[in-house]
Protein backbone atom coordinates (compact mmCIF):
# COMPACT_ATOMS: atom_id res chain seq x y z
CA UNK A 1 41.91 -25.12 8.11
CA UNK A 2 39.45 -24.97 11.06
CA UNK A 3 40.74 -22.25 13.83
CA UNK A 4 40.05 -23.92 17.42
CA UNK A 5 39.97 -20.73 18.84
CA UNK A 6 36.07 -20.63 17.83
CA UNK A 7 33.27 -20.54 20.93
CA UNK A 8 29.63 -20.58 21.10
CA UNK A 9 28.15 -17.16 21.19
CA UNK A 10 24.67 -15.36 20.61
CA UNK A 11 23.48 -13.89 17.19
CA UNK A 12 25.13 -10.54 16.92
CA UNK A 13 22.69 -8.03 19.06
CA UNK A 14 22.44 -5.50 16.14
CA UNK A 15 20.42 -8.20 14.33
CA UNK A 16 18.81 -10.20 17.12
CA UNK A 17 15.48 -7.87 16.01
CA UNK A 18 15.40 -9.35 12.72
CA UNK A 19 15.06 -13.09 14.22
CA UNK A 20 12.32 -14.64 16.27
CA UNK A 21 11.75 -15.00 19.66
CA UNK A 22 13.44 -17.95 21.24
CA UNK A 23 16.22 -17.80 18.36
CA UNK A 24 18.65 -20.43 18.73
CA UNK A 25 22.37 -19.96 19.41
CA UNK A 26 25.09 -19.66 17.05
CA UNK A 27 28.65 -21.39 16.75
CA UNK A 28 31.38 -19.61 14.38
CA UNK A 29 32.81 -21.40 11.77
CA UNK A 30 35.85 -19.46 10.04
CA UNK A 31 33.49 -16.36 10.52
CA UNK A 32 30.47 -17.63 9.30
CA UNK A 33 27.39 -18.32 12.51
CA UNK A 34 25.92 -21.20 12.06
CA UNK A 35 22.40 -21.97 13.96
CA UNK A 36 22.71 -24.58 16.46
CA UNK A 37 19.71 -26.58 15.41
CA UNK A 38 18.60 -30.31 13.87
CA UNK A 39 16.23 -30.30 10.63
CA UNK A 40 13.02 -30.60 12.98
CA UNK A 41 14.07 -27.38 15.33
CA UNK A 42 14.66 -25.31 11.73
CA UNK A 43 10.72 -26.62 10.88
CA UNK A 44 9.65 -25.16 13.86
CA UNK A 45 11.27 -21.70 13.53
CA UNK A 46 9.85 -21.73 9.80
CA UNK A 47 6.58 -22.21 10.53
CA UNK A 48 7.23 -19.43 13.67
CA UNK A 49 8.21 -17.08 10.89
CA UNK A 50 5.54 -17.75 8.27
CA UNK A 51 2.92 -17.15 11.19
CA UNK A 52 4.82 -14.41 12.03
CA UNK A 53 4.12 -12.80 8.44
CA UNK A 54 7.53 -10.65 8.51
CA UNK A 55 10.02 -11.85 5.58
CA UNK A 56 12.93 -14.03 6.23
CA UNK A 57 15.95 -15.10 4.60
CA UNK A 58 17.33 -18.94 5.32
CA UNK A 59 20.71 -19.75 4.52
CA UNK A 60 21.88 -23.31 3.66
CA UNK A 61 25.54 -23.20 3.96
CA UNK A 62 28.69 -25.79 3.49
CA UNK A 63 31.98 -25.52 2.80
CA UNK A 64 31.90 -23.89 -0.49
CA UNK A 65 30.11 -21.65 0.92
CA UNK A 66 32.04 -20.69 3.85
CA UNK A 67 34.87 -20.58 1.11
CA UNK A 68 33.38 -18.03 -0.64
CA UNK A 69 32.67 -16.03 2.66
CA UNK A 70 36.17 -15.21 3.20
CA UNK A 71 36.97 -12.82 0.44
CA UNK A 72 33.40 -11.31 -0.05
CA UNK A 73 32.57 -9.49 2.97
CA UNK A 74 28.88 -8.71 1.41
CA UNK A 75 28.41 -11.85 1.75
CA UNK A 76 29.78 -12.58 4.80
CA UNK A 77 26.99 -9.76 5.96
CA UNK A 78 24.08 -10.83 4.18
CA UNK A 79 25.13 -14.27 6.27
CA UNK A 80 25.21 -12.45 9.52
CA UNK A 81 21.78 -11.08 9.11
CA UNK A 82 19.95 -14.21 7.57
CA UNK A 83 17.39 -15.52 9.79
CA UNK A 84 19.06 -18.46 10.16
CA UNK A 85 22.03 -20.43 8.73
CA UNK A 86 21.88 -24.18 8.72
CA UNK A 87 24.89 -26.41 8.07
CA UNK A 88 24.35 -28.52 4.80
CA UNK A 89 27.57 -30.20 5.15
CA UNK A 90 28.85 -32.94 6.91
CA UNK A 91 31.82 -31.51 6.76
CA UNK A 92 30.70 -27.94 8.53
CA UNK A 93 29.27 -30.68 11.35
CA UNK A 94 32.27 -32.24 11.80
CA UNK A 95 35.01 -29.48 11.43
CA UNK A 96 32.01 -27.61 14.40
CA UNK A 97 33.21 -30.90 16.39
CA UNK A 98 36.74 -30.82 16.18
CA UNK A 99 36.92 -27.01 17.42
CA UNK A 100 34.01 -27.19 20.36
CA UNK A 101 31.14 -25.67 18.20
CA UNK A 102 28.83 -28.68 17.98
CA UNK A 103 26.19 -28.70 15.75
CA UNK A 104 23.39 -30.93 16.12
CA UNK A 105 23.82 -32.90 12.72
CA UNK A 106 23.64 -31.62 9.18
CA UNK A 107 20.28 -30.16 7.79
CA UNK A 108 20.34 -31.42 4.37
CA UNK A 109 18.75 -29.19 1.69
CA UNK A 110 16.71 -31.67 0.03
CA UNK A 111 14.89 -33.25 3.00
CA UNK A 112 14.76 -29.48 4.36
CA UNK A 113 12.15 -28.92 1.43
CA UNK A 114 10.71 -32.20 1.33
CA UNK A 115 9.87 -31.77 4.85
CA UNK A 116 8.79 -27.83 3.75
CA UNK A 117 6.40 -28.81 0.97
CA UNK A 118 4.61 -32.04 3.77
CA UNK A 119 4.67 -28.97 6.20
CA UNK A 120 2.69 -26.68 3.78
CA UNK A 121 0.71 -29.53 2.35
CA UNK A 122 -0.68 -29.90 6.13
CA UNK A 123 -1.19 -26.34 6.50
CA UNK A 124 -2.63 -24.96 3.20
CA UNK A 125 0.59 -22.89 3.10
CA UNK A 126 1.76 -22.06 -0.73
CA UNK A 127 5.32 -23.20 -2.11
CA UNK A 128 7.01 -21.64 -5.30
CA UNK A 129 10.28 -22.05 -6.63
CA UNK A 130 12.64 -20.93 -9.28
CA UNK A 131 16.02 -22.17 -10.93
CA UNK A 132 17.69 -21.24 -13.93
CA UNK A 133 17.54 -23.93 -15.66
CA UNK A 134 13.58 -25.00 -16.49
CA UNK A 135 14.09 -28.35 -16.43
CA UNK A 136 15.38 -28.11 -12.52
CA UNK A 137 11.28 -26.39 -12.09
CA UNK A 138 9.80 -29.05 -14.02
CA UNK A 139 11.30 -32.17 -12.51
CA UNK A 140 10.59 -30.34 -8.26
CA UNK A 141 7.22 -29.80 -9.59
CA UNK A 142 7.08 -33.47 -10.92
CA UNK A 143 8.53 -35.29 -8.03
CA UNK A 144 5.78 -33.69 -5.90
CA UNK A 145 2.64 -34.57 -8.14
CA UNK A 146 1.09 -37.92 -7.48
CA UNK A 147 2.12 -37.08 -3.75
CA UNK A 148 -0.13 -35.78 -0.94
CA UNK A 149 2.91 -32.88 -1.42
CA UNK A 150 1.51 -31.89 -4.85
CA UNK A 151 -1.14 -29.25 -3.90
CA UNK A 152 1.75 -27.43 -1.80
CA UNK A 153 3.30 -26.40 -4.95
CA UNK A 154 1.28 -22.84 -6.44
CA UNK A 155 4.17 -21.69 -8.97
CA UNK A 156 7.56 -21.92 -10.73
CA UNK A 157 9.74 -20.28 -13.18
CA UNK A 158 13.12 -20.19 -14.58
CA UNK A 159 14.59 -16.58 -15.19
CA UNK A 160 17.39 -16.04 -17.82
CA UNK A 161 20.47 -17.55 -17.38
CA UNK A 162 23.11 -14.19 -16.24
CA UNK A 163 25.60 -12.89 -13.69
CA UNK A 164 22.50 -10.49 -12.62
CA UNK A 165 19.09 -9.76 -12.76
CA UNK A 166 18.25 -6.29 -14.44
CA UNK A 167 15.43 -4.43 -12.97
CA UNK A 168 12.13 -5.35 -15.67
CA UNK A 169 13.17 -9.23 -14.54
CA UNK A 170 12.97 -8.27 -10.78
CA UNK A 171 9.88 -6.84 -11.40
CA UNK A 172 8.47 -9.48 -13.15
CA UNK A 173 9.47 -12.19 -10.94
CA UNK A 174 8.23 -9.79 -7.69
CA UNK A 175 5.08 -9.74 -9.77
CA UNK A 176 4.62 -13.11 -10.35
CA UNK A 177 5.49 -13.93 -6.57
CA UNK A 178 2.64 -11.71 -5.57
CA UNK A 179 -0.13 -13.44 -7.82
CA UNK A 180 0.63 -16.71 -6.53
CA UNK A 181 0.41 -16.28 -2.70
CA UNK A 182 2.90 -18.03 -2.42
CA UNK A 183 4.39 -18.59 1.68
CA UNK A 184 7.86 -20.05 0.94
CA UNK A 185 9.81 -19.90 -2.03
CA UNK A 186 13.00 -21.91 -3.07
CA UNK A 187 15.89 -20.14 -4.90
CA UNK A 188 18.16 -22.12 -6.64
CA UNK A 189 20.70 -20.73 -9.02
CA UNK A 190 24.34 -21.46 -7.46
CA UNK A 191 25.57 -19.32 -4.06
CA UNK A 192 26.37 -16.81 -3.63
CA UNK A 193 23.83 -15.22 -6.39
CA UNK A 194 20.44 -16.73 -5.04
CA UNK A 195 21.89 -15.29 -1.85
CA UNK A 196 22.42 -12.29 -2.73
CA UNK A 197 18.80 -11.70 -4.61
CA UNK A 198 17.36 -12.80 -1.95
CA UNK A 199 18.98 -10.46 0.22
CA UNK A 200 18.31 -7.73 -2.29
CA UNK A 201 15.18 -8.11 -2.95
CA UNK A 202 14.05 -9.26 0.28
CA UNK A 203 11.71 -5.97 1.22
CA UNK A 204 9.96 -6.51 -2.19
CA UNK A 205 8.73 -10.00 -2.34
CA UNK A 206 5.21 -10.00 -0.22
CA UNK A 207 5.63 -13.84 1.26
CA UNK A 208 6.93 -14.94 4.65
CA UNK A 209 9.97 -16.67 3.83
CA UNK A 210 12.55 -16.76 1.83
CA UNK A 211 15.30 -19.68 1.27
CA UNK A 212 18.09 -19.57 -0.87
CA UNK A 213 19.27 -23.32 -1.52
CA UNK A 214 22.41 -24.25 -3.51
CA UNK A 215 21.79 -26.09 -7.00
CA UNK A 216 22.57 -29.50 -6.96
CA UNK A 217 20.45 -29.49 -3.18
């Protein structure tokens, strides 16, 4: 159940460093921060952060996710310090309502990278993305061809289906990231783990942004 003890606050100072300029507030949701922003504000901060050049981690949360949250405190962390945390969910939108923390409306993971791939289509900005299932590659990379969206898209790949990477994999993934050039990259392979590889391997992967996106987005 939603606590309506929750108020609109700032991003926790200790990480205010790690976010850009003219960050936007935060409303708490059963301990997760959510960024108080529409789909078109997030598009903005993106592009901020890939001209920016410093890596970023963006966080599209619902309530699964939030669920999760409370009884992994890692991963309540590696929330806290994400560059920003949209709310994929009606349901994180309107619980926000009912306790004071309004949200401007949900930011939906599939027009979020729709909107992503036009942005870096416009911009000769590089895409990549990577699932665990090849098929999930195949058919992003397919619904982008015949599309002024299909030059946005440099790479893909599907790693091996496990509870964790081992080291060699990293390395070969952080090595294929780097011959692509790629600006933004999609992970999807179920929350928290694309979270938490992202968050991991974060320092490693030389590209501007980073977004971990549930499977099924």
């Amino acid at each position: 159940m939603f606590r309506p003890d929750s108020q609109v606050r700032e991003p926790n100072t200790s990480f205010v460093e790690k976010r850009s300029k003219g960050a936007s507030r935060r409303v708490p949701i059963l301990g997760i921060e959510f960024d108080q922003i529409s789909q078109h504000e997030s598009l903005l901060a993106i592009e901020r952060f890939i001209a920016e050049r410093t890596p970023r981690q963006i966080c599209l949360a619902n309530a699964y996710t939030v669920a999760l949250a409370q009884n992994d405190p890692n991963f309540r962390q590696l929330l806290r310090q994400a560059a920003l945390v949209l709310a994929d969910g009606m349901s994180i939108v309107w619980g926000g309502r009912w306790i004071g923390a309004a949200l401007p409306g949900r930011v939906a993971g599939p027009d979020l990278m729709e909107a992503l791939c036009r942005l870096a289509s416009e911009t000769a900005t590089g895409c990549s993305s990577w699932a665990p299932a090849r098929r999930l590659c195949i058919n992003f990379r397919e619904s982008c061809f015949g599309s002024a969206l299909a030059y946005s898209i440099v790479g893909s790949y599907s790693p091996p289906v496990c509870d964790k990477l081992n080291e060699n994999e990293n390395l070969s993934i952080l090595e294929m990231l780097e011959s692509v050039h790629s600006d933004i990259l999609f992970v999807g392979m179920s929350c928290p783990k694309q979270e938490k590889w992202i968050a991991e391997n974060l320092h490693r992967i030389k590209i501007s942004r980073r977004a971990g996106r549930r499977s099924g987005l």
